[in-house]
Structures are given as structure tokens and as C-alpha cells.
PDB file of N, CA and C in Angstrom:
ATOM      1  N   UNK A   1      42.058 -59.380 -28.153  1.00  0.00           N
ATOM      2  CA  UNK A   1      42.330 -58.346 -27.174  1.00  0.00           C
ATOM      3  C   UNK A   1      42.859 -58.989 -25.899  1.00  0.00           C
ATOM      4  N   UNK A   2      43.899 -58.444 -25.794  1.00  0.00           N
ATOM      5  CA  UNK A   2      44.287 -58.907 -24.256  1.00  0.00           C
ATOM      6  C   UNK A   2      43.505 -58.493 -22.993  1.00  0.00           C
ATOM      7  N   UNK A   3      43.257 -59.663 -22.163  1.00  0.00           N
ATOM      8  CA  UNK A   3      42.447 -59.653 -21.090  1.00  0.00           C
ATOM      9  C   UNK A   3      42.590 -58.750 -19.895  1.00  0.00           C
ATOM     10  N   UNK A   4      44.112 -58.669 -19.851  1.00  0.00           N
ATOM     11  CA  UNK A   4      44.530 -57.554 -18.740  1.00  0.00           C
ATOM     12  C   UNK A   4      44.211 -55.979 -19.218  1.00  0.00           C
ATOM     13  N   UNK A   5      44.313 -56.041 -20.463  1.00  0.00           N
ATOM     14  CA  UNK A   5      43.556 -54.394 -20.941  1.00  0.00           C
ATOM     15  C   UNK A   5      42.274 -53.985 -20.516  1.00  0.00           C
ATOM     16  N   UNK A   6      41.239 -55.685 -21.406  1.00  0.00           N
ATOM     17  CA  UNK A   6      40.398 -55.068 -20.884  1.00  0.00           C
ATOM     18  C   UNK A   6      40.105 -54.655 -19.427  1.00  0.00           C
ATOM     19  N   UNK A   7      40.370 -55.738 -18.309  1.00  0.00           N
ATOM     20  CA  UNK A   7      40.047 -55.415 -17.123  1.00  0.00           C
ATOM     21  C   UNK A   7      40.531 -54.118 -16.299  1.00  0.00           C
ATOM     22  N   UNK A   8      41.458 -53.750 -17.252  1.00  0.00           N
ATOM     23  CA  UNK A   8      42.132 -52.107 -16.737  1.00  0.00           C
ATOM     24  C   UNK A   8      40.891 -51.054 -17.675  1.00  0.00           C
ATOM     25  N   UNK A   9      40.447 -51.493 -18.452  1.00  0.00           N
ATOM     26  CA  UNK A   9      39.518 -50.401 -18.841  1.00  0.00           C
ATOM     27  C   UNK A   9      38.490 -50.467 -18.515  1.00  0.00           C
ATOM     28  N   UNK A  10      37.684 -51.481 -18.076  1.00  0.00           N
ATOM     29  CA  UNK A  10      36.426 -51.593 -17.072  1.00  0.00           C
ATOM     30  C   UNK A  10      36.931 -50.629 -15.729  1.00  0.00           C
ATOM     31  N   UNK A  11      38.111 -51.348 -15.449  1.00  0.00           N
ATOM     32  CA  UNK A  11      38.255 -50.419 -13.824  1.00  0.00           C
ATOM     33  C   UNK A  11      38.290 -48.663 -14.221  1.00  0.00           C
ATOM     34  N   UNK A  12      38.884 -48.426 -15.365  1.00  0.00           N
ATOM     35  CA  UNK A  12      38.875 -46.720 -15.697  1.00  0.00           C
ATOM     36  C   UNK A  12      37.206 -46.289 -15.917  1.00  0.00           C
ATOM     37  N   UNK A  13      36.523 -46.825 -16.390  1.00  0.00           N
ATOM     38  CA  UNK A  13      35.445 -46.556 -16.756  1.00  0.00           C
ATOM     39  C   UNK A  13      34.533 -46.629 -15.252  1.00  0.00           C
ATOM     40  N   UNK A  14      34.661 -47.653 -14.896  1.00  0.00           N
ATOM     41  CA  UNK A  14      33.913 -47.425 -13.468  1.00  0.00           C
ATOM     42  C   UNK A  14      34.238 -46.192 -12.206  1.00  0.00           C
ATOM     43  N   UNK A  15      35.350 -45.824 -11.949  1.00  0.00           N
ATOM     44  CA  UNK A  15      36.312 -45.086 -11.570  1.00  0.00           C
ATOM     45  C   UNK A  15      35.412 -43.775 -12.021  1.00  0.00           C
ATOM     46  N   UNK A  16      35.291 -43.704 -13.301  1.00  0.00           N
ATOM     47  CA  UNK A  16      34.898 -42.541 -13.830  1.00  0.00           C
ATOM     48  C   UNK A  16      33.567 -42.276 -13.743  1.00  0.00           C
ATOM     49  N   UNK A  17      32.718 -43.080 -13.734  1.00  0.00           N
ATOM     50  CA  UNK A  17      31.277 -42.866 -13.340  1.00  0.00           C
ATOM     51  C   UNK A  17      30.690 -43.053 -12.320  1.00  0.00           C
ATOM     52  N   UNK A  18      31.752 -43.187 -11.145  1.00  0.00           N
ATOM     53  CA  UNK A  18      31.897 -43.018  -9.864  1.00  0.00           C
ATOM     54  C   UNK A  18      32.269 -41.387  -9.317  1.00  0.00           C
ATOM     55  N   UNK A  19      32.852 -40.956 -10.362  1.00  0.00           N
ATOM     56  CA  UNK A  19      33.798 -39.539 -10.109  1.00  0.00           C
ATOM     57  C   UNK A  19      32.546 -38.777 -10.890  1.00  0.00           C
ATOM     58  N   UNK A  20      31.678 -39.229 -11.477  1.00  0.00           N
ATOM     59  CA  UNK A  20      30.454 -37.976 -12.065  1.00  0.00           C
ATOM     60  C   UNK A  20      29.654 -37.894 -11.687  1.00  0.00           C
ATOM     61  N   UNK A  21      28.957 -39.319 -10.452  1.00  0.00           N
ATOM     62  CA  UNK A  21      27.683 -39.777  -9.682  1.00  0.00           C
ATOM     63  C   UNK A  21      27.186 -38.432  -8.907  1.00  0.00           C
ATOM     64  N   UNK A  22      25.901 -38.264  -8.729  1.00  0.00           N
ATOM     65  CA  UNK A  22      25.923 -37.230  -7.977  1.00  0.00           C
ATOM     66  C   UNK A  22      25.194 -37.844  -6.790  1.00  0.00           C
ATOM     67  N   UNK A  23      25.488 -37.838  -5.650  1.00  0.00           N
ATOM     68  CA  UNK A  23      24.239 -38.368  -4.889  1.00  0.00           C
ATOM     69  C   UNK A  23      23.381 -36.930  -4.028  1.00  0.00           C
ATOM     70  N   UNK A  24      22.065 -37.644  -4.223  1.00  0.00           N
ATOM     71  CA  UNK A  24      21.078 -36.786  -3.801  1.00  0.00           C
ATOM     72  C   UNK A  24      20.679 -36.470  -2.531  1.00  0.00           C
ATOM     73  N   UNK A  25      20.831 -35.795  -1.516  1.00  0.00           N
ATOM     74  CA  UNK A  25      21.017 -36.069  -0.042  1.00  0.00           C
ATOM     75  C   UNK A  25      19.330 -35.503   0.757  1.00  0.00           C
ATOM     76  N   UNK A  26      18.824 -36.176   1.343  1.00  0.00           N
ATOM     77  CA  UNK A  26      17.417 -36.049   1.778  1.00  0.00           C
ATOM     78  C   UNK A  26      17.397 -36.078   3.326  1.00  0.00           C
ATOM     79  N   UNK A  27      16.590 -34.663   3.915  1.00  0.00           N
ATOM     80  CA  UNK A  27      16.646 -35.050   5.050  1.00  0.00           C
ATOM     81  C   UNK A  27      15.140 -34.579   5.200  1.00  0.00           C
ATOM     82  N   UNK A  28      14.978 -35.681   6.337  1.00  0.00           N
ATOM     83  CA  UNK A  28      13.844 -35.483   6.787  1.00  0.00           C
ATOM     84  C   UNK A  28      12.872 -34.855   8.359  1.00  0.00           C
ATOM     85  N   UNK A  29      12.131 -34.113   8.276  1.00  0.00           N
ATOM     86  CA  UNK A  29      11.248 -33.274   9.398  1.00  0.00           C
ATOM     87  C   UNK A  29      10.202 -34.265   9.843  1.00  0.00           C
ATOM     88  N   UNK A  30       9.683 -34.785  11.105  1.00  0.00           N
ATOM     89  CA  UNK A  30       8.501 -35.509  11.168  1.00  0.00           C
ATOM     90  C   UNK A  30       7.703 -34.787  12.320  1.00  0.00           C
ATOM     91  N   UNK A  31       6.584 -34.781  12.018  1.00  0.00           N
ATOM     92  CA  UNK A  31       5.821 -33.681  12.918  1.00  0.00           C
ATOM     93  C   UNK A  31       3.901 -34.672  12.920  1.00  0.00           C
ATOM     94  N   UNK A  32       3.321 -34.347  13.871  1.00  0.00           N
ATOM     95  CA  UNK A  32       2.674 -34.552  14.081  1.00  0.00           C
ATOM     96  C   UNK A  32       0.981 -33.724  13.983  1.00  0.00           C
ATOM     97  N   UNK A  33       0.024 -33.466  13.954  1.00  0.00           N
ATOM     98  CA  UNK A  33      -1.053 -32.713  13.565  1.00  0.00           C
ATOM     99  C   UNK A  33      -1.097 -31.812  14.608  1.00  0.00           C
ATOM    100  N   UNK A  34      -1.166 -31.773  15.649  1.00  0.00           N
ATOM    101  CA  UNK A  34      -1.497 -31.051  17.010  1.00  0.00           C
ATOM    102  C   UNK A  34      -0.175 -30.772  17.437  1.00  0.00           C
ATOM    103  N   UNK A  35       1.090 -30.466  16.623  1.00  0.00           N
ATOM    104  CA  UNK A  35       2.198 -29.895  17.425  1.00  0.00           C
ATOM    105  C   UNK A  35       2.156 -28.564  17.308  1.00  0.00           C
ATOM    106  N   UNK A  36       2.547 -28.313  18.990  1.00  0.00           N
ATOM    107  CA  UNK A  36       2.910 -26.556  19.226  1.00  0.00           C
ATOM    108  C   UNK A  36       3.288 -25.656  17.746  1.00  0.00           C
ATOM    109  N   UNK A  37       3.167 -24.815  18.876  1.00  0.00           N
ATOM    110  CA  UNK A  37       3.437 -23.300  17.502  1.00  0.00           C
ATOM    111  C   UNK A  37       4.858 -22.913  17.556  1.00  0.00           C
ATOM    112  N   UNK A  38       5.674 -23.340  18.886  1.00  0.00           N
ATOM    113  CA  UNK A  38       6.906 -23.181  19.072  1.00  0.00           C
ATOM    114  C   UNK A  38       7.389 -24.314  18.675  1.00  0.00           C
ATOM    115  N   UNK A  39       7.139 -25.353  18.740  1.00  0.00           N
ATOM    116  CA  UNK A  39       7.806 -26.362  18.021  1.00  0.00           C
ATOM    117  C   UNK A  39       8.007 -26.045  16.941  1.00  0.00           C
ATOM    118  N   UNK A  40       6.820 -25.811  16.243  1.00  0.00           N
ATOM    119  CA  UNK A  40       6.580 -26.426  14.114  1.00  0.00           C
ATOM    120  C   UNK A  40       7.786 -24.805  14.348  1.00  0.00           C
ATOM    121  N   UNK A  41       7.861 -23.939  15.138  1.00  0.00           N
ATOM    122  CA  UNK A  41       8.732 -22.649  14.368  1.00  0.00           C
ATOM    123  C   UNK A  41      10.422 -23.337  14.215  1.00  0.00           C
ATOM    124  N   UNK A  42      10.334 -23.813  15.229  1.00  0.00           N
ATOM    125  CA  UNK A  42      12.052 -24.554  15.256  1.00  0.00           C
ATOM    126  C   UNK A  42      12.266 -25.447  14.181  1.00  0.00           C
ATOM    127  N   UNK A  43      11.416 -26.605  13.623  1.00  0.00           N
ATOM    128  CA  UNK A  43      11.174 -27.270  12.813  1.00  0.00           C
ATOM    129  C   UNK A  43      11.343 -26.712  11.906  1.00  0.00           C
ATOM    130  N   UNK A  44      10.636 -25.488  11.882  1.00  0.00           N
ATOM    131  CA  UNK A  44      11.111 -24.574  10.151  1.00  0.00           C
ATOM    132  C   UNK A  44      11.911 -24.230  10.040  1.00  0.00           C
ATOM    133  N   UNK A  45      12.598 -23.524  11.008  1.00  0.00           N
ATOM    134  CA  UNK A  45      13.965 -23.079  10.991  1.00  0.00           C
ATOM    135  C   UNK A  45      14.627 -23.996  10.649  1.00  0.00           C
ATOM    136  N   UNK A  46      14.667 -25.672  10.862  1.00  0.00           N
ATOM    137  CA  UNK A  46      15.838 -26.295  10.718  1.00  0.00           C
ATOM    138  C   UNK A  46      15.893 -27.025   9.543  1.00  0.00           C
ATOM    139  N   UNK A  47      14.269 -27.157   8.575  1.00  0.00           N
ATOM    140  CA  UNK A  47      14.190 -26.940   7.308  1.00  0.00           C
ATOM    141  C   UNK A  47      14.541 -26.262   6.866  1.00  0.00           C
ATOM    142  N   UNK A  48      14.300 -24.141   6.966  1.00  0.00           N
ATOM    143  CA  UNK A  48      15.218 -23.287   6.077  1.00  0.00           C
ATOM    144  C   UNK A  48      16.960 -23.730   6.127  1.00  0.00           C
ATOM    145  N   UNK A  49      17.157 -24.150   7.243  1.00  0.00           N
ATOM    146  CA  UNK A  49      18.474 -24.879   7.070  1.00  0.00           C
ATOM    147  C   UNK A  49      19.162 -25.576   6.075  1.00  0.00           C
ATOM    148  N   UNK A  50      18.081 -26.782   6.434  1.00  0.00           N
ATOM    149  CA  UNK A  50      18.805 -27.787   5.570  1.00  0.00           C
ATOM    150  C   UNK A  50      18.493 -27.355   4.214  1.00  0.00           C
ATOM    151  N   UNK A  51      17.520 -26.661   3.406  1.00  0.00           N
ATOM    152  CA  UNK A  51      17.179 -26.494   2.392  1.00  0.00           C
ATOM    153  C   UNK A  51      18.395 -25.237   1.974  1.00  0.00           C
ATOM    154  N   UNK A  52      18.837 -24.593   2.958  1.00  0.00           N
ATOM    155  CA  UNK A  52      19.593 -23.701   2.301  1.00  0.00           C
ATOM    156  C   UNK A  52      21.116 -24.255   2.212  1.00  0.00           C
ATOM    157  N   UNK A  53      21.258 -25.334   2.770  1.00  0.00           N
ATOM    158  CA  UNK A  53      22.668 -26.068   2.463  1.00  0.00           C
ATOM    159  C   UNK A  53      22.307 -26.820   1.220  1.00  0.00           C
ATOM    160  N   UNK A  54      21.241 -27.148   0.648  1.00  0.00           N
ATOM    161  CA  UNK A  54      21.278 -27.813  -0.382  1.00  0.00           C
ATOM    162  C   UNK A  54      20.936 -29.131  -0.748  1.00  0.00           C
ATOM    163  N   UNK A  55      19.997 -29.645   0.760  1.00  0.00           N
ATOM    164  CA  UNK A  55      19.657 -30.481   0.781  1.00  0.00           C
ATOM    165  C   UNK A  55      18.120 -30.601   0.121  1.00  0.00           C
ATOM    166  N   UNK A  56      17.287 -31.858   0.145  1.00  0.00           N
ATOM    167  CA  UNK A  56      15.805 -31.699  -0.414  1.00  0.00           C
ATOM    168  C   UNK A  56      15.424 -31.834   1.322  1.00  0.00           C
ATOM    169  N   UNK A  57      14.165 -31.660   1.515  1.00  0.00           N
ATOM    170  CA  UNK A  57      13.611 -32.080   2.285  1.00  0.00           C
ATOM    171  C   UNK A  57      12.205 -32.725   2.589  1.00  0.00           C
ATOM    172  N   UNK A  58      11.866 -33.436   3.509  1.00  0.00           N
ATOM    173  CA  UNK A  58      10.768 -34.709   3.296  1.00  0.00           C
ATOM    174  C   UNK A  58      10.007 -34.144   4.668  1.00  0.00           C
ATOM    175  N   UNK A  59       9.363 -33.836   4.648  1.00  0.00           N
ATOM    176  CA  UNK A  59       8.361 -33.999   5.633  1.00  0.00           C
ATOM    177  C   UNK A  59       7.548 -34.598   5.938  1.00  0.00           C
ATOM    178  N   UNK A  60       7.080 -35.276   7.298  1.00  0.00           N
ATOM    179  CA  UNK A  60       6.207 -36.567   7.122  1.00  0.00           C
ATOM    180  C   UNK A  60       5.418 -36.087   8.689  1.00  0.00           C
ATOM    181  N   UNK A  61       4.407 -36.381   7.771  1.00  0.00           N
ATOM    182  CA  UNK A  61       3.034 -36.031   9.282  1.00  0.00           C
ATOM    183  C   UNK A  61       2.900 -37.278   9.320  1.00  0.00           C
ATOM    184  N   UNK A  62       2.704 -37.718  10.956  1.00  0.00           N
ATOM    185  CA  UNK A  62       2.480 -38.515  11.245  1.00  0.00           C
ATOM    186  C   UNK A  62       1.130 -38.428  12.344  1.00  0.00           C
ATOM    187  N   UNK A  63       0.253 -39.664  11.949  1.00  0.00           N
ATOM    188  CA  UNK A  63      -1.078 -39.806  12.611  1.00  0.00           C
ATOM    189  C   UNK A  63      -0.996 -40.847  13.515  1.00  0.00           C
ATOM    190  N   UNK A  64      -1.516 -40.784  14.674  1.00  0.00           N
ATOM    191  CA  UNK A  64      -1.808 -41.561  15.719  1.00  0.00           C
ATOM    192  C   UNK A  64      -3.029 -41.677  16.544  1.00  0.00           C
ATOM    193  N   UNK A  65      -3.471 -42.657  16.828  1.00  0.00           N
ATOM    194  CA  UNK A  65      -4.818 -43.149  17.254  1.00  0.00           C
ATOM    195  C   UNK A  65      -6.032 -42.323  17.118  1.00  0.00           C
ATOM    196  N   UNK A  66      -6.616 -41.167  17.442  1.00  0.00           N
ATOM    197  CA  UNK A  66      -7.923 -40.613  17.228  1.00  0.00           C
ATOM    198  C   UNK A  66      -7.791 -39.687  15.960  1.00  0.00           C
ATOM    199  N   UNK A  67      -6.235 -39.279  15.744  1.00  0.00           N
ATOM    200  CA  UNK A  67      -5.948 -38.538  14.990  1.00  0.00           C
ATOM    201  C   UNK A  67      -6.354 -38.664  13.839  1.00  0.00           C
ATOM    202  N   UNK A  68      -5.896 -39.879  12.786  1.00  0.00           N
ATOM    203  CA  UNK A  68      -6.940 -40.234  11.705  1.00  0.00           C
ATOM    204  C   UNK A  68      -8.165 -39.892  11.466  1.00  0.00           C
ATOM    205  N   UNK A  69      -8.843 -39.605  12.616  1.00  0.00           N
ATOM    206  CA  UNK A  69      -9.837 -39.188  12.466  1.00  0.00           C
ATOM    207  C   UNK A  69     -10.488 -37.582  12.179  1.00  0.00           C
ATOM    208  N   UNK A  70      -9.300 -37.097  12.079  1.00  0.00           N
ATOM    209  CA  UNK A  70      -9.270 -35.352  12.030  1.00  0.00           C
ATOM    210  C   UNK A  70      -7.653 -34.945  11.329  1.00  0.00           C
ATOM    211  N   UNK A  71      -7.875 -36.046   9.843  1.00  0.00           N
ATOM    212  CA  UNK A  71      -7.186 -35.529   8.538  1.00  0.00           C
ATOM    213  C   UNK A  71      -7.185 -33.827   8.626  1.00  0.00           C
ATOM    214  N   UNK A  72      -7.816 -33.519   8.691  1.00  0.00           N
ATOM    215  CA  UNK A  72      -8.098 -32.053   8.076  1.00  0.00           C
ATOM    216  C   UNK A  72      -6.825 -31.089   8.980  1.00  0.00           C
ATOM    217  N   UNK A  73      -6.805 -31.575  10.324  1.00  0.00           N
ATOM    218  CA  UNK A  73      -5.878 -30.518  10.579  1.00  0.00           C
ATOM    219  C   UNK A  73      -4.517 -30.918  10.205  1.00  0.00           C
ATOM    220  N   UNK A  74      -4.057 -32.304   9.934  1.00  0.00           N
ATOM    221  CA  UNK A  74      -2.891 -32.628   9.556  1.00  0.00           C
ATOM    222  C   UNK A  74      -2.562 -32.050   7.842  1.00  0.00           C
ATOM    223  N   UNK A  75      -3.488 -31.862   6.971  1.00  0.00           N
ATOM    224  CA  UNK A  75      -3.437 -31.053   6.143  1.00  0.00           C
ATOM    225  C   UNK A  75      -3.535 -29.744   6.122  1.00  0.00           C
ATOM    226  N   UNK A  76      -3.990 -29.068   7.100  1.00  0.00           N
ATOM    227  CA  UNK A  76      -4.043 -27.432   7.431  1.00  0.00           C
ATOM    228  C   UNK A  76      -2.599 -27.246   7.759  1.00  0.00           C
ATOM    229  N   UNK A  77      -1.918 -28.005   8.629  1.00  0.00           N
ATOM    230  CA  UNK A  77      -0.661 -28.140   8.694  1.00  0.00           C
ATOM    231  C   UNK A  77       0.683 -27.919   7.796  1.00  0.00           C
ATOM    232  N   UNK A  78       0.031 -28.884   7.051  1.00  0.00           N
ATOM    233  CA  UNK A  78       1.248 -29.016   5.669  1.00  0.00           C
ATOM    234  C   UNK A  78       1.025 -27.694   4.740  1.00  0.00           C
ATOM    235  N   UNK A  79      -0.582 -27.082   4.880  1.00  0.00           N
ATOM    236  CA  UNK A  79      -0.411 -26.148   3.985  1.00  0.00           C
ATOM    237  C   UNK A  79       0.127 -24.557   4.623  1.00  0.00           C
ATOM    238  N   UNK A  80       0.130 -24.484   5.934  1.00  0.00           N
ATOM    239  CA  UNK A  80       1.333 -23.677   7.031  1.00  0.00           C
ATOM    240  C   UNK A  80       2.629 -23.675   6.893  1.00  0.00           C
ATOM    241  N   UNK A  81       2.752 -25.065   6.427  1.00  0.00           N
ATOM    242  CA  UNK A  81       4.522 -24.931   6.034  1.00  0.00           C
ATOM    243  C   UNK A  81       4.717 -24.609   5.105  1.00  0.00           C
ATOM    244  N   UNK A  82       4.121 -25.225   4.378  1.00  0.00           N
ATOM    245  CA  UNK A  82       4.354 -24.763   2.409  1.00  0.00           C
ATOM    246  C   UNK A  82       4.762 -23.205   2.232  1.00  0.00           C
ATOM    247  N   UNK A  83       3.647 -22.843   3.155  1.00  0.00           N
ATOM    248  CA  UNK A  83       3.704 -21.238   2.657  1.00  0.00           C
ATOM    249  C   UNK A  83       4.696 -20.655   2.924  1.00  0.00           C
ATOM    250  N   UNK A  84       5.244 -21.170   4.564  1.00  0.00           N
ATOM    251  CA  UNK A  84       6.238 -20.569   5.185  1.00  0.00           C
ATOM    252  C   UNK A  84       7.323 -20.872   4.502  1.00  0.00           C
ATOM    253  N   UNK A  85       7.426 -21.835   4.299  1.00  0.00           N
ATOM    254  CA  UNK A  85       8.459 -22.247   3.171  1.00  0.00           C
ATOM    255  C   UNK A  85       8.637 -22.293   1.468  1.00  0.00           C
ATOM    256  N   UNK A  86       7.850 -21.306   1.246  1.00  0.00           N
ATOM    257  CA  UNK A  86       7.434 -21.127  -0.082  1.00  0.00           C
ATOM    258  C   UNK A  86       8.923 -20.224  -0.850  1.00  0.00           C
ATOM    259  N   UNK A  87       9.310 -19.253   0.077  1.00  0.00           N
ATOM    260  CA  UNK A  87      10.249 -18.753  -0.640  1.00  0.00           C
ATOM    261  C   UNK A  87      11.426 -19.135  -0.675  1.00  0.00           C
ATOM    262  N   UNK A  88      11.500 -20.654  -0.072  1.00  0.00           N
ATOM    263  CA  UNK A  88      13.088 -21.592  -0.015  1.00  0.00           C
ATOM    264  C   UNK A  88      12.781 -22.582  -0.712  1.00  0.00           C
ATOM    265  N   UNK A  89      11.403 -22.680  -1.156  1.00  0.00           N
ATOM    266  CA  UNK A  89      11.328 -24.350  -1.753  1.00  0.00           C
ATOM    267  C   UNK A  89      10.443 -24.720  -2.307  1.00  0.00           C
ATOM    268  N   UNK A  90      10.655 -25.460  -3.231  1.00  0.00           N
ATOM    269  CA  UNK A  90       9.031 -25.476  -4.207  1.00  0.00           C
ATOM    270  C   UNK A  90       9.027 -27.162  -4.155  1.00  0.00           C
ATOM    271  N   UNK A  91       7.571 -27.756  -4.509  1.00  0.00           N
ATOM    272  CA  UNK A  91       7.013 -28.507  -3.454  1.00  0.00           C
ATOM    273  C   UNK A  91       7.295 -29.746  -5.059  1.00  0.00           C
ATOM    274  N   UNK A  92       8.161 -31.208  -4.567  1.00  0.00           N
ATOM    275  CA  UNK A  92       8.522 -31.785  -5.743  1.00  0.00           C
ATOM    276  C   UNK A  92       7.472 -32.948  -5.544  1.00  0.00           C
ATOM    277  N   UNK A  93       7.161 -33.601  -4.734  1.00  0.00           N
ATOM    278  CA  UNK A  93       6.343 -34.743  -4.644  1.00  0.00           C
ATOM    279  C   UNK A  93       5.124 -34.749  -3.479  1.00  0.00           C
ATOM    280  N   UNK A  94       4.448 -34.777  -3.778  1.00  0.00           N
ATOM    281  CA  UNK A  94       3.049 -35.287  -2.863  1.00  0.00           C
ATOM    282  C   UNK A  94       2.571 -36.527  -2.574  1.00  0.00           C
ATOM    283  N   UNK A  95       2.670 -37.133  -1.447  1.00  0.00           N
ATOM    284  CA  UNK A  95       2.375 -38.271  -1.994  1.00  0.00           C
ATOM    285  C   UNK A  95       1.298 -38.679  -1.053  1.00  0.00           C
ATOM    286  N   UNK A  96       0.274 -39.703  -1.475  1.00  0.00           N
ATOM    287  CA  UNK A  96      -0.853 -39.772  -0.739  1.00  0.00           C
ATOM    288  C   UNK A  96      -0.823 -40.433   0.639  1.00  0.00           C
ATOM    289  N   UNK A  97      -2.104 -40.576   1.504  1.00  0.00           N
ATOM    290  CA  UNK A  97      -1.656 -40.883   2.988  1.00  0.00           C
ATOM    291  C   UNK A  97      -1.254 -42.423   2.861  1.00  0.00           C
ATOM    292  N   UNK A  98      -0.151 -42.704   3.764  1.00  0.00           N
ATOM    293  CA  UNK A  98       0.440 -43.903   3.491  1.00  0.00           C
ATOM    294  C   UNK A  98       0.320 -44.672   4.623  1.00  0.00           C
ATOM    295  N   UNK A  99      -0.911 -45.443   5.011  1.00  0.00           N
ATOM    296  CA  UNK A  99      -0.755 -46.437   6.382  1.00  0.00           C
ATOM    297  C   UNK A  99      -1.604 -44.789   7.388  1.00  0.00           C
ATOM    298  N   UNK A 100      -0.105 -44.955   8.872  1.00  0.00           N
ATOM    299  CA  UNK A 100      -0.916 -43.627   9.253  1.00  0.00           C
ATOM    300  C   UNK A 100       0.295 -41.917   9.084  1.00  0.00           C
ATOM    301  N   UNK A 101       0.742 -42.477   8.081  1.00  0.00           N
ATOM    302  CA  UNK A 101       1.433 -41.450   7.611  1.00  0.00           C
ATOM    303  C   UNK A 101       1.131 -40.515   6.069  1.00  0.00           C
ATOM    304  N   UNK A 102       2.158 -39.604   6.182  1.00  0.00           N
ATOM    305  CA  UNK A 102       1.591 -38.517   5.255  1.00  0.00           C
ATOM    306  C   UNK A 102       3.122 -37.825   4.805  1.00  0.00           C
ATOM    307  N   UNK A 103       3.461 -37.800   3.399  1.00  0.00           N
ATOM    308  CA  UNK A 103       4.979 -36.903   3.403  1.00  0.00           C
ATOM    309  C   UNK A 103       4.564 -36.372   1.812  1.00  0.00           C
ATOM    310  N   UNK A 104       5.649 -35.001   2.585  1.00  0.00           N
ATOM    311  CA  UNK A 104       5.693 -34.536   0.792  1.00  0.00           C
ATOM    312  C   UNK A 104       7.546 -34.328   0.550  1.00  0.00           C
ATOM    313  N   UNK A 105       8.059 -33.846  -0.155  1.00  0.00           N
ATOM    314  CA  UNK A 105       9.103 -33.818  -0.568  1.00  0.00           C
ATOM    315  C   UNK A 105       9.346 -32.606  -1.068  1.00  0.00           C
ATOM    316  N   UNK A 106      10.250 -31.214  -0.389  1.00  0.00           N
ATOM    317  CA  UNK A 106      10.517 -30.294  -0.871  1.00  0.00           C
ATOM    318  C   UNK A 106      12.110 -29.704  -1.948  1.00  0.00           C
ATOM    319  N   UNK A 107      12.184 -29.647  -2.982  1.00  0.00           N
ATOM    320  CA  UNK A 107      13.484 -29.476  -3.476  1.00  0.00           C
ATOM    321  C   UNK A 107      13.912 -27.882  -3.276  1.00  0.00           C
ATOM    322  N   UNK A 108      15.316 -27.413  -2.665  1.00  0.00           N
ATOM    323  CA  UNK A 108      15.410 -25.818  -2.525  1.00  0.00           C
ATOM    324  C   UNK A 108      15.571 -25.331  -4.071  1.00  0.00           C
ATOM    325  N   UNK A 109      15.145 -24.020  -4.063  1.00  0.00           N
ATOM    326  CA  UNK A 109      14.817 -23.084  -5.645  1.00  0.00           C
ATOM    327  C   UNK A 109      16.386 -23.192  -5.978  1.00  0.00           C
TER     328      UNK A 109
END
């Protein structure tokens, strides 16, 4: 086989599974346990956003100094959004507290 073929058919083949790739686009919300009620509303709004363009979205609570110590409202939290965001997005990954952070991963319906 001639060498210049093949290297023209590696380049078609790559070309082409470049042209089918899909990439997955993630954006992310970071919020804190004790944020306002007017905040977390803007925050949602700009999740129903991005979720309705088609993006996933990541949310990540973040804990800081005494905070660790009052898990519970940083999870009362996440389960405020969920809901609110229940009819744009169903909930793809959970993942456990990481260091002094916390994220889940929402994909839109």
C-alpha cells in the first residue's frame, strides 16, 4: 500500500470523527449556605437559562469556616433548588462533600 494513501485516509477519518464529536457544554452556579432569597432567585433564573439553551448545569455549595459546621442548611438549600428546578431538569450526578465543597450536576429534560 502506498504510504501517501494511507496518510490521506487517516487524515479523512480523523476529519470525520471530528465532524460527529459532540462536545458537552457545562456551566456552572456557586452559591453559598446562608445566601439571600434575592440572590439564590437570580441564580435560578440564570440556571433556567442556561438549562434552557441546552446546557447541563453544576452547582456547587460552597462551605466556609463555621459553616461546616451547619451541613444541614447547605443541604436544605440544594433541596430548594431541585424543586424549583424540577420542571427544567432532572438531577444527573450527586456527588459527595468534597474538601469544603458540595456539587450536583443537573442535565435539562
Amino acid at each position: 500500500m502506498d504510504f501517501g494513501k494511507f496518510k490521506y485516509e487517516e487524515k479523512k477519518k480523523a476529519q470525520q470523527s471530528r465532524r460527529n464529536h459532540h462536545v458537552i457544554k457545562v456551566k456552572e452556579l456557586r452559591m453559598r449556605p446562608n445566601i439571600g432569597d434575592h440572590d439564590l432567585e437570580n441564580k435560578l433564573k440564570m440556571g433556567k437559562k442556561f438549562l434552557s439553551e441546552g446546557y447541563k448545569l453544576k452547582l456547587t455549595l460552597m462551605y466556609r469556616g463555621r459553616e461546616m459546621s451547619r451541613q444541614d442548611l447547605g443541604e436544605d438549600l440544594l433541596t430548594r433548588v431541585l424543586s424549583s428546578l424540577s420542571e427544567h431538569a432532572q438531577m444527573e450526578k450527586n456527588s459527595p462533600l468534597m474538601g469544603r465543597k458540595k456539587s450536583i450536576i443537573l442535565a435539562p429534560k
